[in-house]
C-alpha atoms as a PDB file:
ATOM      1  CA  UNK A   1     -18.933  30.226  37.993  1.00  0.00           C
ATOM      2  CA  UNK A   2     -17.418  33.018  35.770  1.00  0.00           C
ATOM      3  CA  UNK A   3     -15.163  30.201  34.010  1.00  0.00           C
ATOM      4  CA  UNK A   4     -17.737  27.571  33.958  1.00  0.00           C
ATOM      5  CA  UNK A   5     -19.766  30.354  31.751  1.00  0.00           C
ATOM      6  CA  UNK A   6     -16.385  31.309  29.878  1.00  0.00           C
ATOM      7  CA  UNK A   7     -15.792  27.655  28.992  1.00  0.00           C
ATOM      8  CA  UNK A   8     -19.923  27.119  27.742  1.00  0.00           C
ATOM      9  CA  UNK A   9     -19.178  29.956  25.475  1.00  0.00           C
ATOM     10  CA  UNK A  10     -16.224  27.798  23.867  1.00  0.00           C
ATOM     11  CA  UNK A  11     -18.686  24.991  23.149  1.00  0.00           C
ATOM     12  CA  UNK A  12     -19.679  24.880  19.643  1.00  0.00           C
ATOM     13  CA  UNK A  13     -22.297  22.405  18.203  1.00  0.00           C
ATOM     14  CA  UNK A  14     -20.968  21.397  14.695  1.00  0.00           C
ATOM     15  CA  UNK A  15     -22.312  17.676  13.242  1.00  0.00           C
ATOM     16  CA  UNK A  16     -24.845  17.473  15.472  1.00  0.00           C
ATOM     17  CA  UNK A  17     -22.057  17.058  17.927  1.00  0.00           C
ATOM     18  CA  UNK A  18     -21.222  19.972  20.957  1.00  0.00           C
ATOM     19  CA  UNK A  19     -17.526  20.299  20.776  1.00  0.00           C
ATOM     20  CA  UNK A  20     -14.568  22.389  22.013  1.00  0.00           C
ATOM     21  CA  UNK A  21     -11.799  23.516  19.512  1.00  0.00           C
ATOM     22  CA  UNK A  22      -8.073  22.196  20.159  1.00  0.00           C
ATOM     23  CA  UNK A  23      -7.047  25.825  20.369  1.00  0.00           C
ATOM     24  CA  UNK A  24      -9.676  27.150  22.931  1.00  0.00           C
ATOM     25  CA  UNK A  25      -8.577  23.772  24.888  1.00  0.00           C
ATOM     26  CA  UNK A  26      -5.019  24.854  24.570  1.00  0.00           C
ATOM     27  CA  UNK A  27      -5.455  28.344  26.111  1.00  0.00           C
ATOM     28  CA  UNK A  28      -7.492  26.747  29.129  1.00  0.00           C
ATOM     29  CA  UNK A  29      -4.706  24.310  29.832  1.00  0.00           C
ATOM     30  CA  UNK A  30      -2.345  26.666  29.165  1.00  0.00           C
ATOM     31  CA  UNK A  31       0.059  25.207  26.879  1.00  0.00           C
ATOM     32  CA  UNK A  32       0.647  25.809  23.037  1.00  0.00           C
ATOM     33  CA  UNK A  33      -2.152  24.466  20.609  1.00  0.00           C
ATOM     34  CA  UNK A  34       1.092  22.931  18.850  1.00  0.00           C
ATOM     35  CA  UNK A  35       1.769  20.959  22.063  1.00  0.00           C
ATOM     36  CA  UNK A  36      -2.219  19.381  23.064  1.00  0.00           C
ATOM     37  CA  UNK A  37      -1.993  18.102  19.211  1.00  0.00           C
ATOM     38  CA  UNK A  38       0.990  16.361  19.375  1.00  0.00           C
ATOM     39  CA  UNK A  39       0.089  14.957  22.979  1.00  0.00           C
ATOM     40  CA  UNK A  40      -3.227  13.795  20.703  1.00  0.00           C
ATOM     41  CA  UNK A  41      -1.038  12.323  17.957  1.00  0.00           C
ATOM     42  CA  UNK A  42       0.917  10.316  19.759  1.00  0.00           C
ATOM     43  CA  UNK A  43      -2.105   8.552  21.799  1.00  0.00           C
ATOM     44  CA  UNK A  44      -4.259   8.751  18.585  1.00  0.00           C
ATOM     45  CA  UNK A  45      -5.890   5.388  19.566  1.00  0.00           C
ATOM     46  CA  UNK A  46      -7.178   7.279  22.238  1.00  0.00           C
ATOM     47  CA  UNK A  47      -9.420   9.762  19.788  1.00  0.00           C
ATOM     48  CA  UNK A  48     -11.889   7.598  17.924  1.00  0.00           C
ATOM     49  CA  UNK A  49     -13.715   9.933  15.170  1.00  0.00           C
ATOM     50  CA  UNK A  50     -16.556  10.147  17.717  1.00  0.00           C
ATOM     51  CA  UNK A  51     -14.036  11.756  20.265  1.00  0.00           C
ATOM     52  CA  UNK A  52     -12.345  14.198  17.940  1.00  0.00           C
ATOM     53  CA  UNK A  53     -12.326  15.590  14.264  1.00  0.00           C
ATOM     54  CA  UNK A  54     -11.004  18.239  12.112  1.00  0.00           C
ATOM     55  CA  UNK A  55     -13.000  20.797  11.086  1.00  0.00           C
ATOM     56  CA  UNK A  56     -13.993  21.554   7.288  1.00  0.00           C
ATOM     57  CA  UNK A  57     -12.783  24.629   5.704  1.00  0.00           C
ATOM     58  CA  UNK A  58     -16.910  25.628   5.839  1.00  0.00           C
ATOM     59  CA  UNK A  59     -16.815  24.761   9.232  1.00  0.00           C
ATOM     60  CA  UNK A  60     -14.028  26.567  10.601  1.00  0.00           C
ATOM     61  CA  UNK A  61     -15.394  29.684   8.949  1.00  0.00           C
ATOM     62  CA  UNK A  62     -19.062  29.262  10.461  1.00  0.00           C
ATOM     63  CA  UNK A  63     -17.164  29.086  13.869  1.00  0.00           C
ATOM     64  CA  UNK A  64     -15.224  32.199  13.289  1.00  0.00           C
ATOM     65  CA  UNK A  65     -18.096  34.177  12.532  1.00  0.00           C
ATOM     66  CA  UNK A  66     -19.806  32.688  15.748  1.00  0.00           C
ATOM     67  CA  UNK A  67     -16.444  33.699  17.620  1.00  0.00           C
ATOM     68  CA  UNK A  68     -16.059  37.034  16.638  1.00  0.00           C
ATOM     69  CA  UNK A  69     -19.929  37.184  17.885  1.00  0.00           C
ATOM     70  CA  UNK A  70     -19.037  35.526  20.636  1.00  0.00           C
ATOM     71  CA  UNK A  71     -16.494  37.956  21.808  1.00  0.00           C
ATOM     72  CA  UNK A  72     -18.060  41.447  20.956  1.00  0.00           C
ATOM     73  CA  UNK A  73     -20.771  39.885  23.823  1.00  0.00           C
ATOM     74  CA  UNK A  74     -18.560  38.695  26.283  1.00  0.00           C
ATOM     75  CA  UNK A  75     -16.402  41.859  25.858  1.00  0.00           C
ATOM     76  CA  UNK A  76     -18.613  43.858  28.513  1.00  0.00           C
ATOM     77  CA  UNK A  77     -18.528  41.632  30.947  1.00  0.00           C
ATOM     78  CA  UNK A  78     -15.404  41.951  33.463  1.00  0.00           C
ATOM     79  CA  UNK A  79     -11.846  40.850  33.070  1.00  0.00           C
ATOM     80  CA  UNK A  80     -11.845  37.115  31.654  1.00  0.00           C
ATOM     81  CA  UNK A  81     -14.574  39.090  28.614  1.00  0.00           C
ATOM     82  CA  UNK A  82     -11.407  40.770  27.993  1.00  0.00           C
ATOM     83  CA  UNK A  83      -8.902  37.611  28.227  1.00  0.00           C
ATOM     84  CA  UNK A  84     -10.826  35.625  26.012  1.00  0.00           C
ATOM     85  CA  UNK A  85     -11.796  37.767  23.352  1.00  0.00           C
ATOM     86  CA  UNK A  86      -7.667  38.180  23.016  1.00  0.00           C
ATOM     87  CA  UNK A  87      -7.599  34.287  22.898  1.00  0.00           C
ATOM     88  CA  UNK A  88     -10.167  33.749  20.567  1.00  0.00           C
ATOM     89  CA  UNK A  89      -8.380  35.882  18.077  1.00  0.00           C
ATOM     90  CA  UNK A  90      -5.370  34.817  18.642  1.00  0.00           C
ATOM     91  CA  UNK A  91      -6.169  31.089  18.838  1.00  0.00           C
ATOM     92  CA  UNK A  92      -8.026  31.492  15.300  1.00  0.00           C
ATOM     93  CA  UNK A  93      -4.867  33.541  14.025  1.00  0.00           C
ATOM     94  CA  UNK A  94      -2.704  29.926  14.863  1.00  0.00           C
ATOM     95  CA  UNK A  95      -5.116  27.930  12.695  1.00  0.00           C
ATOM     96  CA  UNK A  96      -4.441  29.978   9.383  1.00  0.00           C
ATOM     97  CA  UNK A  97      -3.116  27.193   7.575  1.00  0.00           C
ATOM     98  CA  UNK A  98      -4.295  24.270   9.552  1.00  0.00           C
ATOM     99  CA  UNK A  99      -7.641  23.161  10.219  1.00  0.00           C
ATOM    100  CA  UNK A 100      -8.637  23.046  13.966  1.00  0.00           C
ATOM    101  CA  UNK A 101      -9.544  19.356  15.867  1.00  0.00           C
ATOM    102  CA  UNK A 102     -12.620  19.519  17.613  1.00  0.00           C
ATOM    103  CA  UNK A 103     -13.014  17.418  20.557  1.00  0.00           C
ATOM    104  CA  UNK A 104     -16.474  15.820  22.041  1.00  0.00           C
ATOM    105  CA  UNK A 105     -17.160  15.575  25.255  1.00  0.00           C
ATOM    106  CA  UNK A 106     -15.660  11.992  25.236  1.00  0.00           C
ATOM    107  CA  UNK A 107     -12.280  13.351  23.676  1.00  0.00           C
ATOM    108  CA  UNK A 108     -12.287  16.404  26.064  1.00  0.00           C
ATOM    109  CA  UNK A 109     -12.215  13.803  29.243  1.00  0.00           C
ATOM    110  CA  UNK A 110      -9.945  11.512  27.324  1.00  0.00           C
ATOM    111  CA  UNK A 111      -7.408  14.321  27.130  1.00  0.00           C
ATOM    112  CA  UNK A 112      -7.010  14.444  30.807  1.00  0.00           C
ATOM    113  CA  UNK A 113      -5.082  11.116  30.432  1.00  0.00           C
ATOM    114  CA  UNK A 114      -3.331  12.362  27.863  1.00  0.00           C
ATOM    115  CA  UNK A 115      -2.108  16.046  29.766  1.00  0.00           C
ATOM    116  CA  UNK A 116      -0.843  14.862  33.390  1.00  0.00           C
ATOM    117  CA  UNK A 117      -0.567  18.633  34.512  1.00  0.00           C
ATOM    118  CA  UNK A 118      -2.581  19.714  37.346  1.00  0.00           C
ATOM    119  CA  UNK A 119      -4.285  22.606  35.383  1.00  0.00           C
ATOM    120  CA  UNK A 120      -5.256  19.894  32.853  1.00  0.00           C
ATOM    121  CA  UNK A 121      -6.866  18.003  35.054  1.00  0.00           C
ATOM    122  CA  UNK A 122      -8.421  21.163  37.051  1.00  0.00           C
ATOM    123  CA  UNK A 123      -9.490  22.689  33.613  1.00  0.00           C
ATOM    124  CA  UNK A 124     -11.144  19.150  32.696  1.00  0.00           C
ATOM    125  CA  UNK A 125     -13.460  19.165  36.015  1.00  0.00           C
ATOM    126  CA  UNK A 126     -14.462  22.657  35.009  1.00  0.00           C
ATOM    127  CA  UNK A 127     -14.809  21.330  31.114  1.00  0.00           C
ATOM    128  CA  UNK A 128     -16.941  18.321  32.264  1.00  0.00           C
ATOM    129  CA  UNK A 129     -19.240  20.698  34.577  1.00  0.00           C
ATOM    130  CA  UNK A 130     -20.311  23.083  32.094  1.00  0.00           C
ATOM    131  CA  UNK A 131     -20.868  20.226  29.672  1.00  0.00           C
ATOM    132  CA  UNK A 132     -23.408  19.030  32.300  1.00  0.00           C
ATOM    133  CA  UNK A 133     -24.557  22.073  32.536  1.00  0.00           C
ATOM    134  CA  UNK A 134     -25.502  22.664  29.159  1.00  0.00           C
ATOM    135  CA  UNK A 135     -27.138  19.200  28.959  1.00  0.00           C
ATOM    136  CA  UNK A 136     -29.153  19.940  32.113  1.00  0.00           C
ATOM    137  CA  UNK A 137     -30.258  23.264  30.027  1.00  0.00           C
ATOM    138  CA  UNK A 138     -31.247  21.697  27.061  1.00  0.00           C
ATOM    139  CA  UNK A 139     -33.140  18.681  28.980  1.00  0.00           C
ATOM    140  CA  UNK A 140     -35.183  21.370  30.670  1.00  0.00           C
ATOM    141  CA  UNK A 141     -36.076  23.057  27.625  1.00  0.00           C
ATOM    142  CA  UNK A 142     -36.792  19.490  26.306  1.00  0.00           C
ATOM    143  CA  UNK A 143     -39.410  19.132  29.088  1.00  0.00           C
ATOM    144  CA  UNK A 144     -40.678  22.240  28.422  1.00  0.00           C
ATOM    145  CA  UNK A 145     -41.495  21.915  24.908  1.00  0.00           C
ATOM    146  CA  UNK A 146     -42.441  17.901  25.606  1.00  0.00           C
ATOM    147  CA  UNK A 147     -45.144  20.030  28.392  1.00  0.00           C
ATOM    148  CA  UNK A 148     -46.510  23.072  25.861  1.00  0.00           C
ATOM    149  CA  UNK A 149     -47.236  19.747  23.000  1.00  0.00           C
ATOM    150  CA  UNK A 150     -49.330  18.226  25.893  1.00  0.00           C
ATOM    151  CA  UNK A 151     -51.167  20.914  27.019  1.00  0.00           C
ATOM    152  CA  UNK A 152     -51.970  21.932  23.046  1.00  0.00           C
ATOM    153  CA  UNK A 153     -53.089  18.696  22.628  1.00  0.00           C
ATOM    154  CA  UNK A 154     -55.450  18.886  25.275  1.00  0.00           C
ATOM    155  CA  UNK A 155     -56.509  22.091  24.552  1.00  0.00           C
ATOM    156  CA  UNK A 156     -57.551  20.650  21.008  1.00  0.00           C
ATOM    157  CA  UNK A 157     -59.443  17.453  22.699  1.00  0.00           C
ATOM    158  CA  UNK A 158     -61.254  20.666  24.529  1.00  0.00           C
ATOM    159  CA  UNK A 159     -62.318  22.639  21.682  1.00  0.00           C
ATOM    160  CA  UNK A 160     -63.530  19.211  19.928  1.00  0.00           C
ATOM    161  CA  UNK A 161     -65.713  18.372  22.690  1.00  0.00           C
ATOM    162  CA  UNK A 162     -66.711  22.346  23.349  1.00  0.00           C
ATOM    163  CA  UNK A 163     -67.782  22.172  20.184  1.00  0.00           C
ATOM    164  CA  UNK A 164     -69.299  19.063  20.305  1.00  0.00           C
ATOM    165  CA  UNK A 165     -71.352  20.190  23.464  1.00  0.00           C
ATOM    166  CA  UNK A 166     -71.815  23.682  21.443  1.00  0.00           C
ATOM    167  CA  UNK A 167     -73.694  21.834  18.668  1.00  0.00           C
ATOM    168  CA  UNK A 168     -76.091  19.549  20.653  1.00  0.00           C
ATOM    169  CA  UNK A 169     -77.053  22.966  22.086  1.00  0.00           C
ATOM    170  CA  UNK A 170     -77.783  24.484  18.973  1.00  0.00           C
ATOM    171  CA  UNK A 171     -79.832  21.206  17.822  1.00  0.00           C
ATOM    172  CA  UNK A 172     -82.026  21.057  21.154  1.00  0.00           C
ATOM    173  CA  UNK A 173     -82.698  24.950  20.587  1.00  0.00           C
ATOM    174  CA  UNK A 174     -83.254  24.483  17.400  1.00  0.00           C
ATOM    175  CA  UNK A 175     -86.271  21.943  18.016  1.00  0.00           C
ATOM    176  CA  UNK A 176     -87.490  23.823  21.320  1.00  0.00           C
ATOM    177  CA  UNK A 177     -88.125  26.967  18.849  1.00  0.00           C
ATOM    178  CA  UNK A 178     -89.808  24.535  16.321  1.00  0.00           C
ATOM    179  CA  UNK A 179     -91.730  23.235  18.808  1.00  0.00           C
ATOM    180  CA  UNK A 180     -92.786  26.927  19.990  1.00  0.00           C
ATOM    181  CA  UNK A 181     -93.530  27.773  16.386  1.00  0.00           C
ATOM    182  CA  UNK A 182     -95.593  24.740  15.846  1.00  0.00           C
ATOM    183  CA  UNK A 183     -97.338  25.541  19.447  1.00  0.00           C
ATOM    184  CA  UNK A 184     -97.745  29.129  18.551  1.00  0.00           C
ATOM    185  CA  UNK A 185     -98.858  29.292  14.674  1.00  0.00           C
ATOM    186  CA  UNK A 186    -101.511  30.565  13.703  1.00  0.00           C
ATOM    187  CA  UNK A 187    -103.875  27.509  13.225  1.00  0.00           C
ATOM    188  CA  UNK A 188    -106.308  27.506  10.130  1.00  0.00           C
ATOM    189  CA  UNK A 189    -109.299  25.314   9.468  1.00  0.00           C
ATOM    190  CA  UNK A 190    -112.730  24.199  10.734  1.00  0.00           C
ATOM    191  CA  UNK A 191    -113.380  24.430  14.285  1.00  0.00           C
ATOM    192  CA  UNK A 192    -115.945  21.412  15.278  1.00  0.00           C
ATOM    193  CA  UNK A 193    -118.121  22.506  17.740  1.00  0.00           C
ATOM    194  CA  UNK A 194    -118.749  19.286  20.351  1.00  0.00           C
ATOM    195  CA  UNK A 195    -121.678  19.346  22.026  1.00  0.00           C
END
C-alpha cells in the first residue's frame, strides 16, 4: 500500500490531464530517465499527444514547486518519505536543460510494451492501481457533491412551500382577527325596539 500511496503522490494533473513525469517513471522502473526516453523515441508511434507530452517551461516550474511540497510532507513518513524526496530532487536536477515528458495514463500502460523488464511490468500494475484509485476517489467525491446539490435543492423546494404554507397562515389569521374585530366593535346607532 505504502508504494501505491508513493506512486499517487507522483501523479500530477497538468492540461486537465493526471500524468506521471518520465523521470519519476524512471526511478520506479529503475533505469536512467535517459534510457525510458529513448525506449519512447524509438516506438514514438506508440505515444500519441494524448499518451505523452513535454512539459512547458511554466509547467515544469509549477510541478517543482508542487514537488518540493510534495516531499517536505512525505519526509515524515518512514523510509520510502526519505527515498523519494532524494529522487524527486535528483530526478528534477536531470531535467535542467531538458523539459520533462509527461505520460497519461494511456502512455504509462503503453510503456509496459515498450520496457520488457519484470520491474517494468511490476511497477506498471502498481502504476495502473493507484490510477484507479485516484479515479475511484474523485468519483466518490463526484457523488458527493452530485448528493449535497440535491439535497440543497430540496431544501429550497422546502422553504418555498414553508413559506407558502407560512403565508396562507398569516392570511386566514389575518381575516379571523378581522372577523373578531368586526364581531367585537363597539356598535353605534339606533337600537329599534320590536315589539
Amino acid at each position: 500500500m505504502e508504494i501505491i500511496k508513493s506512486i499517487q503522490s507522483r501523479i500530477y494533473e497538468i492540461r486537465g490531464e493526471r500524468v506521471m513525469l518520465d523521470f519519476d517513471l524512471a526511478v520506479l522502473y529503475e533505469v536512467e530517465t535517459k534510457v525510458l526516453n529513448q525506449a519512447v523515441k524509438r516506438n514514438i508511434q506508440r505515444f500519441p499527444d494524448d499518451f505523452m507530452f513535454q512539459l512547458t517551461a511554466v509547467e515544469f516550474q509549477s510541478i517543482q514547486s508542487q514537488m518540493v511540497t510534495v516531499s517536505s510532507e512525505i519526509k515524515s513518513s518512514s523510509q520510502i518519505a526519505m527515498m523519494n524526496r532524494s529522487q524527486f530532487v535528483t530526478g528534477s536536477q536531470k531535467h535542467r536543460g531538458n523539459l520533462p515528458y509527461a505520460f497519461t495514463e494511456q502512455g504509462v500502460a503503453m510503456l509496459s510494451g515498450v520496457l520488457r523488464s519484470d520491474r517494468a511490468i511490476e511497477m506498471n500494475i502498481a502504476i495502473m492501481r493507484a490510477f484507479v484509485d485516484i479515479r475511484k476517489i474523485l468519483m466518490k467525491q463526484s457523488n458527493i457533491n452530485e448528493q449535497l446539490a440535491e439535497i440543497k435543492e430540496r431544501i429550497g423546494e422546502h422553504d418555498i412551500q414553508l413559506n407558502e404554507l407560512y403565508d396562507a397562515m398569516d392570511n386566514l389569521l389575518d381575516e379571523k382577527i378581522a372577523q373578531l374585530k368586526w364581531k367585537d366593535r363597539e356598535k353605534i346607532g339606533f337600537i329599534i325596539d320590536k315589539k
